[in-house]
C-alpha atoms as a PDB file:
ATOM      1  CA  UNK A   1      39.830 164.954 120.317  1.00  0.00           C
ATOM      2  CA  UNK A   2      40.430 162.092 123.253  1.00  0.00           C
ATOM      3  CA  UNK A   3      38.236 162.672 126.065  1.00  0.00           C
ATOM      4  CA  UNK A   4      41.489 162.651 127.842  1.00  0.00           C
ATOM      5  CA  UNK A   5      43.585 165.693 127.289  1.00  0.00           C
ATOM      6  CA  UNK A   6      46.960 165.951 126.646  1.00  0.00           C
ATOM      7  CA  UNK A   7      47.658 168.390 129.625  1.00  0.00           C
ATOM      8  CA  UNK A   8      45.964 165.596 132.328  1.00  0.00           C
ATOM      9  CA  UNK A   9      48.291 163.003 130.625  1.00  0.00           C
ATOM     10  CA  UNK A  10      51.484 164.285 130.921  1.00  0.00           C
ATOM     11  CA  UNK A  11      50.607 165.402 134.319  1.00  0.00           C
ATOM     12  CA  UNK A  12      49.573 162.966 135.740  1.00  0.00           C
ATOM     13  CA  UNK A  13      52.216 160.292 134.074  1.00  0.00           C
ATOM     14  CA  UNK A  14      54.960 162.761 135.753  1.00  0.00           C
ATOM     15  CA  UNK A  15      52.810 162.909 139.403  1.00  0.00           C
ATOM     16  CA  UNK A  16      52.076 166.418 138.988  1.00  0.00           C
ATOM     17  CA  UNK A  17      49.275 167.851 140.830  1.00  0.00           C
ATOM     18  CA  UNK A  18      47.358 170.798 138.833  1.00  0.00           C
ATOM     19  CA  UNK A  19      47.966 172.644 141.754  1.00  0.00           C
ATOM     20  CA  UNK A  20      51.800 172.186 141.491  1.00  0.00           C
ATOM     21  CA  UNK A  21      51.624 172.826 137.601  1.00  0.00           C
ATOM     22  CA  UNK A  22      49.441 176.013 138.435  1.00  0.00           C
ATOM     23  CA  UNK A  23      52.367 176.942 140.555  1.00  0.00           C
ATOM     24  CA  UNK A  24      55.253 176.594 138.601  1.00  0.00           C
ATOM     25  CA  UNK A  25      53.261 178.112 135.637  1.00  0.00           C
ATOM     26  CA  UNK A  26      52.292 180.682 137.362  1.00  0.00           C
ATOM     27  CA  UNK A  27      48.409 180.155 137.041  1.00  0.00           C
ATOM     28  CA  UNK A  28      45.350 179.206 138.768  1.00  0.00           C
ATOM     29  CA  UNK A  29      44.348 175.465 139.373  1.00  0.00           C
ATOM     30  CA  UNK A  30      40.591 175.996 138.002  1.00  0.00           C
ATOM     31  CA  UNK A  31      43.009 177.493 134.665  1.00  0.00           C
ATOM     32  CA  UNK A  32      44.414 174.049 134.659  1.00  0.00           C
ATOM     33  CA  UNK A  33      41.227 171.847 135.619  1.00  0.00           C
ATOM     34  CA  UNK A  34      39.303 173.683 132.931  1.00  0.00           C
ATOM     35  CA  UNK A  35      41.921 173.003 130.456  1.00  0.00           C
ATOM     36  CA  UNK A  36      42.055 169.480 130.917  1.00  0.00           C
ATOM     37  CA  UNK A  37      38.509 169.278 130.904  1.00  0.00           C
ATOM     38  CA  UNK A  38      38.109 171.112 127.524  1.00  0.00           C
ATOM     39  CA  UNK A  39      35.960 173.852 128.894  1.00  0.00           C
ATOM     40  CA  UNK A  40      38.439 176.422 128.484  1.00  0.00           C
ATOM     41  CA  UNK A  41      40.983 176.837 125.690  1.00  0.00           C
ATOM     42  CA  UNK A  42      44.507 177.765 126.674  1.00  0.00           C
ATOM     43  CA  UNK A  43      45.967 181.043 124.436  1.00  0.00           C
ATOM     44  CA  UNK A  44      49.227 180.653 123.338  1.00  0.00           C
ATOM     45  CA  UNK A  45      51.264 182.046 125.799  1.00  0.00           C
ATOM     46  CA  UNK A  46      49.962 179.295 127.733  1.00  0.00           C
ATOM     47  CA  UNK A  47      50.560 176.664 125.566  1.00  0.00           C
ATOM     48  CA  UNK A  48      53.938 177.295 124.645  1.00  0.00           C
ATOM     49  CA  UNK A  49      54.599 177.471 128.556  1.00  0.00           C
ATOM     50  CA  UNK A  50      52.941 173.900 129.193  1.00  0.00           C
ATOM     51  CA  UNK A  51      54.823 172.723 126.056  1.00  0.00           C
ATOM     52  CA  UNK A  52      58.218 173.904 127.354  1.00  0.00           C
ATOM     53  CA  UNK A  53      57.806 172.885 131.016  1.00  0.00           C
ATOM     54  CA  UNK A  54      56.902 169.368 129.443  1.00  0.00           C
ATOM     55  CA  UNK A  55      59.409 169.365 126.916  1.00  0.00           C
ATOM     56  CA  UNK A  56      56.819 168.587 124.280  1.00  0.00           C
ATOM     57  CA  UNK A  57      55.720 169.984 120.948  1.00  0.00           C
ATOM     58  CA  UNK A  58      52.450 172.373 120.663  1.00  0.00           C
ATOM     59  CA  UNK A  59      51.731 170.120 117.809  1.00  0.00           C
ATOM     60  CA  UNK A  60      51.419 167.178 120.931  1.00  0.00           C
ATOM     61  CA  UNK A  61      49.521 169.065 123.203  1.00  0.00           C
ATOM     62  CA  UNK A  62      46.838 169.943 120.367  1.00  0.00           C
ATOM     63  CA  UNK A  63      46.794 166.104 119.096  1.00  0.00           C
ATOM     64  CA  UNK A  64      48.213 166.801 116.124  1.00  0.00           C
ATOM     65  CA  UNK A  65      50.799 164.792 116.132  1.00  0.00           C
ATOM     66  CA  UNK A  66      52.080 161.676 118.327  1.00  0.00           C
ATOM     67  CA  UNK A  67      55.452 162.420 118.342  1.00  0.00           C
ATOM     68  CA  UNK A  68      56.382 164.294 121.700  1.00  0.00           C
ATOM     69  CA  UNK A  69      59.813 165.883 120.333  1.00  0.00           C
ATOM     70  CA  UNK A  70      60.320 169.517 120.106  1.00  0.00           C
ATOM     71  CA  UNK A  71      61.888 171.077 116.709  1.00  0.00           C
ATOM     72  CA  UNK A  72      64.086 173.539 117.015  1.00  0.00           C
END
């Protein structure tokens, strides 16, 4: 996996602080910094939130694919 996660890239190439994602996820900001730092591993409740508030696939988020549409 890129040293970079998915999580920090979308993020940050939208200007969203992880304390405004935190927010509107409902979370904690260490949830979010530990995420992108690949200390913690998000269940997936929590993925499927990040992937619908960033209108992006699971399959994105988890590098396994580079396509950022959602199927549905």
């Amino acid at each position: 996996m890129a040293a970079k996660t998915r999580i920090k890239e979308l993020r940050e190439s939208r200007g969203i602080t992880q304390l405004k994602l935190a927010m509107d996820l409902n979370m904690n900001q260490n949830a979010i910094s530990r995420y992108e730092n690949s200390t913690r591993q998000a269940d997936y409740e929590t993925l499927i939130a990040i992937a619908d508030y960033f209108n992006v696939s699971i399959d994105y988020l988890l590098f396994r694919t580079d396509k950022m549409e959602v199927n549905k």
